[in-house]
Protein backbone atom coordinates (compact mmCIF):
# COMPACT_ATOMS: atom_id res chain seq x y z
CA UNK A 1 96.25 -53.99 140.12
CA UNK A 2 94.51 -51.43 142.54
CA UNK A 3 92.07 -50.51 140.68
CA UNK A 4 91.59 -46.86 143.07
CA UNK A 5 95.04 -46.52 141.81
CA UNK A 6 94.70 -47.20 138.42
CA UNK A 7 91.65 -45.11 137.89
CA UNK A 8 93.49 -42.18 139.66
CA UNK A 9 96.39 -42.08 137.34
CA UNK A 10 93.73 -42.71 134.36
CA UNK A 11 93.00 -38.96 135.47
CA UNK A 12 95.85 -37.62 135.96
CA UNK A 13 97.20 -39.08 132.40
CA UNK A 14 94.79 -38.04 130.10
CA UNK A 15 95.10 -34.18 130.20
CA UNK A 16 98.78 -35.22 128.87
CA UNK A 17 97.79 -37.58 126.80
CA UNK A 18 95.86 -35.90 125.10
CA UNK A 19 98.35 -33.13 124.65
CA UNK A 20 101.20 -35.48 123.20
CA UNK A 21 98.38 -36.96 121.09
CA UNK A 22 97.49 -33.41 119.57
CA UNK A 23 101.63 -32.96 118.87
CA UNK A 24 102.23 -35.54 117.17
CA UNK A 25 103.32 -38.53 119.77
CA UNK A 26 101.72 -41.89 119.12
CA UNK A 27 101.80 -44.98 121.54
CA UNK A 28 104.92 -46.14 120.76
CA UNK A 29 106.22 -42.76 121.54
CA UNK A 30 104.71 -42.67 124.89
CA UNK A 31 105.75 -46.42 125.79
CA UNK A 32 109.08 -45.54 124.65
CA UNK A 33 109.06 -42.20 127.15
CA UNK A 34 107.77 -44.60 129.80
CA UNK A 35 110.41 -46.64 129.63
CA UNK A 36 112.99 -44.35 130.80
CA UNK A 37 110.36 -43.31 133.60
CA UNK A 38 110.28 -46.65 134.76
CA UNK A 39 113.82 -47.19 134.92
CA UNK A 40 114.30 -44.33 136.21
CA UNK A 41 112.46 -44.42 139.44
CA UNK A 42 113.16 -47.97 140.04
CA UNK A 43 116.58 -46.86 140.68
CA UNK A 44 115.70 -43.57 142.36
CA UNK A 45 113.87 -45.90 144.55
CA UNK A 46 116.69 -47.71 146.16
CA UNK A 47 118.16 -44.19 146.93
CA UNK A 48 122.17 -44.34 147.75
CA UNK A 49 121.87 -48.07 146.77
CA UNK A 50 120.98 -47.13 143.50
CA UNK A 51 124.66 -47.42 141.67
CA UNK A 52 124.61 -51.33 143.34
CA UNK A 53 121.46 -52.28 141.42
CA UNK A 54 122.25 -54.88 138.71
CA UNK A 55 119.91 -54.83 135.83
CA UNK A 56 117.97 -57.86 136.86
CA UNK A 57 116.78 -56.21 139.48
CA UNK A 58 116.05 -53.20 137.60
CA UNK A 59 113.69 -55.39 135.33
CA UNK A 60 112.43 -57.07 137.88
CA UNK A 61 110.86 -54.01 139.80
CA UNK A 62 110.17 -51.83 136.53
CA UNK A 63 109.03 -54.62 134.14
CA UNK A 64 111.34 -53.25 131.26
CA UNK A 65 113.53 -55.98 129.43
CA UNK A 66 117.07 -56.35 130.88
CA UNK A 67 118.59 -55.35 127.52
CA UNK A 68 116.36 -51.98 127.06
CA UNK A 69 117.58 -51.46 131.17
CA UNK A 70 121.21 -51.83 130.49
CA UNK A 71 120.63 -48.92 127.42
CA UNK A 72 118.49 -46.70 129.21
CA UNK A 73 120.37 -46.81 132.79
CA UNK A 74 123.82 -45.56 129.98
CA UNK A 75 121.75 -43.15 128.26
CA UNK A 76 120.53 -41.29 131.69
CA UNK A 77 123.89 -41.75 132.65
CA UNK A 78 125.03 -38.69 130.35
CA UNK A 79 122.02 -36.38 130.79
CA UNK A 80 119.88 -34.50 133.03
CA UNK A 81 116.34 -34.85 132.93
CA UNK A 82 115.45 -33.81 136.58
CA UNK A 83 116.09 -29.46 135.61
CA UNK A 84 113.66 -28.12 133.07
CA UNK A 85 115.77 -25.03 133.05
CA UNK A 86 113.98 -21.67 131.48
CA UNK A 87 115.95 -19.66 129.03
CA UNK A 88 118.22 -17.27 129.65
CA UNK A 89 116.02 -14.00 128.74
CA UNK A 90 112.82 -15.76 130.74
CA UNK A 91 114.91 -16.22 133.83
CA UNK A 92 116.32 -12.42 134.00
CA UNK A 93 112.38 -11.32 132.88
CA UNK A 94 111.14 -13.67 136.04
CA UNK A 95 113.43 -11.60 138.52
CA UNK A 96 113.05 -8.33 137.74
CA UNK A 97 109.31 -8.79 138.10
CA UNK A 98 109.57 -10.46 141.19
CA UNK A 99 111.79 -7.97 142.53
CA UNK A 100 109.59 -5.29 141.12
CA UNK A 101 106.17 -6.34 142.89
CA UNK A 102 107.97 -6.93 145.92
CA UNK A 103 110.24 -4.20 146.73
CA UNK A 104 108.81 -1.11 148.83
CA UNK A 105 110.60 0.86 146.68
CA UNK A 106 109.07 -0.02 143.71
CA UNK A 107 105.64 0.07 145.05
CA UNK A 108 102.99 2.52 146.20
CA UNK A 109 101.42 3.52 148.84
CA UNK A 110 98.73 0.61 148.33
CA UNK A 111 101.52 -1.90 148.07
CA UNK A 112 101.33 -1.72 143.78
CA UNK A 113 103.87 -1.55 141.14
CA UNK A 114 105.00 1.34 140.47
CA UNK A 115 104.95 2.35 136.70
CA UNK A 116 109.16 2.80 135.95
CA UNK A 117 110.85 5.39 133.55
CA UNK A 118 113.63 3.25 131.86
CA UNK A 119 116.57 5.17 133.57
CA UNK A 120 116.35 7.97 136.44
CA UNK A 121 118.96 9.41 138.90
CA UNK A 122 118.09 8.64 142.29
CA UNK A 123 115.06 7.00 141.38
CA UNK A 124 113.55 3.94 141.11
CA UNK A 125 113.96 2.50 137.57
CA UNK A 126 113.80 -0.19 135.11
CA UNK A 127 118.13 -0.19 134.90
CA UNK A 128 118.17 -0.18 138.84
CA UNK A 129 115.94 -2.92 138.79
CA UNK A 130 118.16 -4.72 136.64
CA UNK A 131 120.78 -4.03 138.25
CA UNK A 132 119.60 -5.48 141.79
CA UNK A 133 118.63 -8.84 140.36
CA UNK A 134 122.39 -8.60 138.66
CA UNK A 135 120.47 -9.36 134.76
CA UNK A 136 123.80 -9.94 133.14
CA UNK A 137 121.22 -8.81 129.39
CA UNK A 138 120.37 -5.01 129.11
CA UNK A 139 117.26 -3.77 130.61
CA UNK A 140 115.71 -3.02 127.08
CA UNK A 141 115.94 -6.39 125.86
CA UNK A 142 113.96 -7.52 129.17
CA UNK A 143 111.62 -4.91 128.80
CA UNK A 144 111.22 -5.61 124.69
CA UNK A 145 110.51 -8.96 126.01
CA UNK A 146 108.22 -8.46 128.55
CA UNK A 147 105.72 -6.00 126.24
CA UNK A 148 106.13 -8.78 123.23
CA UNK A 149 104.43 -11.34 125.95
CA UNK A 150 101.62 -8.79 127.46
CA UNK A 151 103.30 -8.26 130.96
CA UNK A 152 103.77 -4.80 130.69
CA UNK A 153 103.25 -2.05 128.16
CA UNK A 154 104.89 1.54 127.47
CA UNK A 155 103.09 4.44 128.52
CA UNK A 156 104.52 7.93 127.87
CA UNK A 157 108.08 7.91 129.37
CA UNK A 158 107.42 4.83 131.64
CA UNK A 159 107.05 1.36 131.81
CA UNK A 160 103.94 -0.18 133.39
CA UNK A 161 103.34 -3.74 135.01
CA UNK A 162 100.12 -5.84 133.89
CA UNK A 163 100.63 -9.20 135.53
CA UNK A 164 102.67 -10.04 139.26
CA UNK A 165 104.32 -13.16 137.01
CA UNK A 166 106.22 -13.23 134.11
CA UNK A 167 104.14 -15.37 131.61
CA UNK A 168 106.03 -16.23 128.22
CA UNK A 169 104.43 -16.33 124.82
CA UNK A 170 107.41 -18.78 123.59
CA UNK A 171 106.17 -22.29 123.90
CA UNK A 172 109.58 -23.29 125.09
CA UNK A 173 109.14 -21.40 128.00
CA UNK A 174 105.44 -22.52 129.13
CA UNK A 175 106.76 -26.31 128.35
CA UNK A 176 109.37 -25.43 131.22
CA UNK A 177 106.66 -23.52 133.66
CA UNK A 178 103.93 -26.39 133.33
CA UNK A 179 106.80 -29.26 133.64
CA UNK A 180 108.10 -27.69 137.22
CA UNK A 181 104.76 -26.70 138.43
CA UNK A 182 103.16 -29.70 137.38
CA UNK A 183 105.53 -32.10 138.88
CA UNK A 184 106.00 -30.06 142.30
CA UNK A 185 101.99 -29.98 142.47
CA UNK A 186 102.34 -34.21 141.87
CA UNK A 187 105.02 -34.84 144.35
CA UNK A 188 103.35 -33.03 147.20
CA UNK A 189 99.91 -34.88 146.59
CA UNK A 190 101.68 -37.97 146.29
CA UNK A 191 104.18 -36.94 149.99
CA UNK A 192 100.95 -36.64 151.96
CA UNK A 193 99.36 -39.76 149.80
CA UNK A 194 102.06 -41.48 151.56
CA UNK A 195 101.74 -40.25 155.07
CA UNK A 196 105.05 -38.35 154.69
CA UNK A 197 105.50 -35.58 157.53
CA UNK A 198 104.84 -32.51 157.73
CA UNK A 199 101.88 -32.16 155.40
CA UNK A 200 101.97 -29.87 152.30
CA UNK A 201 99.12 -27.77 151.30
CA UNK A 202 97.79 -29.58 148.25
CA UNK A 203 93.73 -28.08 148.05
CA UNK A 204 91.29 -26.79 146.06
CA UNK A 205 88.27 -25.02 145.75
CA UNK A 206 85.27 -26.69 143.75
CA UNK A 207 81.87 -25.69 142.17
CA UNK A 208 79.24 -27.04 139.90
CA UNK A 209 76.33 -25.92 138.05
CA UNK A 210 77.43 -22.36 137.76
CA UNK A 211 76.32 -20.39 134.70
CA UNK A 212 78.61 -19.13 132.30
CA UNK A 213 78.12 -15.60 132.83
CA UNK A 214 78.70 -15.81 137.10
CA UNK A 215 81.97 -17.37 135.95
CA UNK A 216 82.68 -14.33 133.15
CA UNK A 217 82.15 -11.72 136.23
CA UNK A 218 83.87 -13.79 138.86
CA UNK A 219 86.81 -14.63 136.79
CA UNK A 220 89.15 -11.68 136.86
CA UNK A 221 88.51 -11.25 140.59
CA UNK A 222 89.87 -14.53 141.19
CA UNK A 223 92.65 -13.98 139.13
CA UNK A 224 93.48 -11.00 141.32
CA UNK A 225 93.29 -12.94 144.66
CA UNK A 226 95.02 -15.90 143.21
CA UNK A 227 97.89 -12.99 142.06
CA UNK A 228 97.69 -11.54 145.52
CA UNK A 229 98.48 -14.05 147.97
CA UNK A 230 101.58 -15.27 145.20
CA UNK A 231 102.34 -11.73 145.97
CA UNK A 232 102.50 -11.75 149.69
CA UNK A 233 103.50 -15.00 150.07
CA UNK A 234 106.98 -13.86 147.77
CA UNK A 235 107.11 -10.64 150.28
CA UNK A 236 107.13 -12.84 153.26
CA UNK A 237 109.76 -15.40 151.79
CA UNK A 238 111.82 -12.49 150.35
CA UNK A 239 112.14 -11.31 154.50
CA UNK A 240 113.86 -14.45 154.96
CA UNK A 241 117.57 -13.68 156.43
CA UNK A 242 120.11 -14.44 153.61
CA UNK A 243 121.61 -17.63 153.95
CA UNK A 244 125.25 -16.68 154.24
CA UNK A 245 126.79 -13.43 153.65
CA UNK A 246 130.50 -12.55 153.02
CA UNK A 247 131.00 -13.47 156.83
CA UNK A 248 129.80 -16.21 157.07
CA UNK A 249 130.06 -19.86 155.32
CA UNK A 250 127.79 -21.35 152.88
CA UNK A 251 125.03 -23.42 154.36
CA UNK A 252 125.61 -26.99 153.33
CA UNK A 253 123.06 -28.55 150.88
CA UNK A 254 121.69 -31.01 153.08
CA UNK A 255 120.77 -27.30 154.95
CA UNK A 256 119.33 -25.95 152.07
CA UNK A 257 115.76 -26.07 150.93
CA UNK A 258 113.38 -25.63 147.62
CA UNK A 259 109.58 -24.36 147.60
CA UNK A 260 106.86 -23.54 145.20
CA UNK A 261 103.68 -22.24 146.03
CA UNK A 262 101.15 -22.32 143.27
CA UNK A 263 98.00 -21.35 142.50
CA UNK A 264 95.76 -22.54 139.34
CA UNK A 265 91.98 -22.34 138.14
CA UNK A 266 90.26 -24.13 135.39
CA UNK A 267 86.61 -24.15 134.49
CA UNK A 268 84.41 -26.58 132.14
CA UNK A 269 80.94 -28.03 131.10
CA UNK A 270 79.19 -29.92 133.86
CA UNK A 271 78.31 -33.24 133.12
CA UNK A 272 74.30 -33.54 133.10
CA UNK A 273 74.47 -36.95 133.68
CA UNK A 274 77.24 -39.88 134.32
CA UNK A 275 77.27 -41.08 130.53
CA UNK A 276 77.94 -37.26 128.98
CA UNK A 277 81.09 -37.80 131.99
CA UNK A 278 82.69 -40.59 130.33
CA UNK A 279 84.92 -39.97 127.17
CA UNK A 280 83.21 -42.39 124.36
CA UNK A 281 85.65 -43.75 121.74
CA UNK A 282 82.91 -45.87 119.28
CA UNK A 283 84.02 -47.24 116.10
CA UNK A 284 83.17 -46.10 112.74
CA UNK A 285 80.87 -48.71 111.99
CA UNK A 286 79.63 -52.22 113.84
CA UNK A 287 81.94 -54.80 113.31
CA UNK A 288 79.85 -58.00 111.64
CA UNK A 289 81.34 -61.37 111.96
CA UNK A 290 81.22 -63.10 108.28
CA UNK A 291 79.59 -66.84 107.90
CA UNK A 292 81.42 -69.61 106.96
């Protein structure tokens, strides 16, 4: 075993492990999960040649028993576990935000969100809004929704944005936003890992030894940068020419093409020395050997 490797995803494991640990999920649990991971990507592996894979050779490159194989390879059969998909009411919030922060429209003359009256004639408003992102649920519901979670608040007659993303208070929803950004963030460092071309932008800024209160100033100013280039990196996509129009035929989906930019920050303790770095499990109480 590479042991660069293995100390690597040692890192990258524990943050979740810990997590699952703290809901409930024992080992068995996460072997179980595992499995399916296993079997999974084994097959994704072979790419086309996937559906000509016999079991064997599914065990044989994944290490899971031929008889678990044979189950799991039926059970993924019948679902999808590739789309974390939000809920309906997140997705429609998610647009009209992004269409709010981005359209000049719906902005001032520094390039801000405008605060919206609910309906206007000839205006900008929240029910225009939702009606150019097409929000099949009625504007008050995605408003309702996005006060309850602290994106915007009601002021007077009008509607005011807080935050350039919607973030959900529903732990349904931040399962879905951490599973897609998480993985996307994983795939890139692992494409350039690889030598794939063309790079991705996979960086980050680090410091150590900063107090507490530099961090408690500083904080909210990098929050606004971080929301800032999210916000003029969506203008720029957003000039993109359409893809097809009702002229023209749809692109096919070999022609087609996901992205995700993301930002993220996190802050902790520095380690004063390399002990205090390591994460000690000791037992209760020494273990003495009885004499015979």
């Amino acid at each position: 075993m590479n042991t660069a490797i293995k100390n690597t995803a040692l890192v990258i494991l524990r943050p979740l492990v810990r997590f699952l640990i703290g809901h409930g999920w024992t080992f068995g649990a996460i072997a179980e999960l595992l499995k399916y991971v296993c079997v999974e990507e084994a097959c994704r592996k072979q790419g086309e040649n996937a559906g000509t894979l016999t079991d064997s050779k599914v065990t044989l490159m994944s290490g899971v028993h031929r008889k678990e194989v044979r189950r799991i390879r039926e059970e993924l059969a019948q679902t999808d576990t590739h789309n974390l998909s939000l809920r309906h009411g997140a997705n429609s919030a998610a647009q009209l935000i992004a269409l709010w922060m981005t359209h000049p429209n719906y902005q001032n003359e520094h390039g801000e969100p405008l605060c919206l009256p609910m309906r206007a004639t000839d205006a900008p408003s929240i029910e225009a809004l939702a009606r150019l992102v097409k929000a099949d649920m009625r504007p008050r519901t995605i408003v309702d929704d996005l006060v309850r979670a602290g994106v915007a608040e009601e002021r007077a007659d009008s509607i005011c944005l807080l935050r350039c993303s919607y973030v959900s208070d529903i732990p349904e929803d931040r399962l879905v936003f951490m599973g897609n950004n998480i993985s996307d963030h994983l795939l890139a460092a692992v494409h350039n890992l690889e030598g794939a071309t063309p790079a991705y932008l996979e960086q980050a800024l680090y410091f150590d030894e900063l107090t507490a209160e530099a961090l408690d100033k500083l904080r909210p100013e990098l929050r606004r940068l971080g929301e800032k280039l999210l916000r003029d990196a969506y203008q720029r996509v957003a000039k993109l020419p359409p893809q097809e129009t009702e002229h023209t035929a749809p692109p096919a989906p070999s022609a087609t093409r996901r992205m995700r930019l993301g930002v993220y920050y996190f802050e902790d303790n520095t380690p004063q020395s390399p002990q205090e770095s390591r994460t000690t499990c000791p037992t209760n109480s020494p273990q003495v050997e009885p004499h015979v």
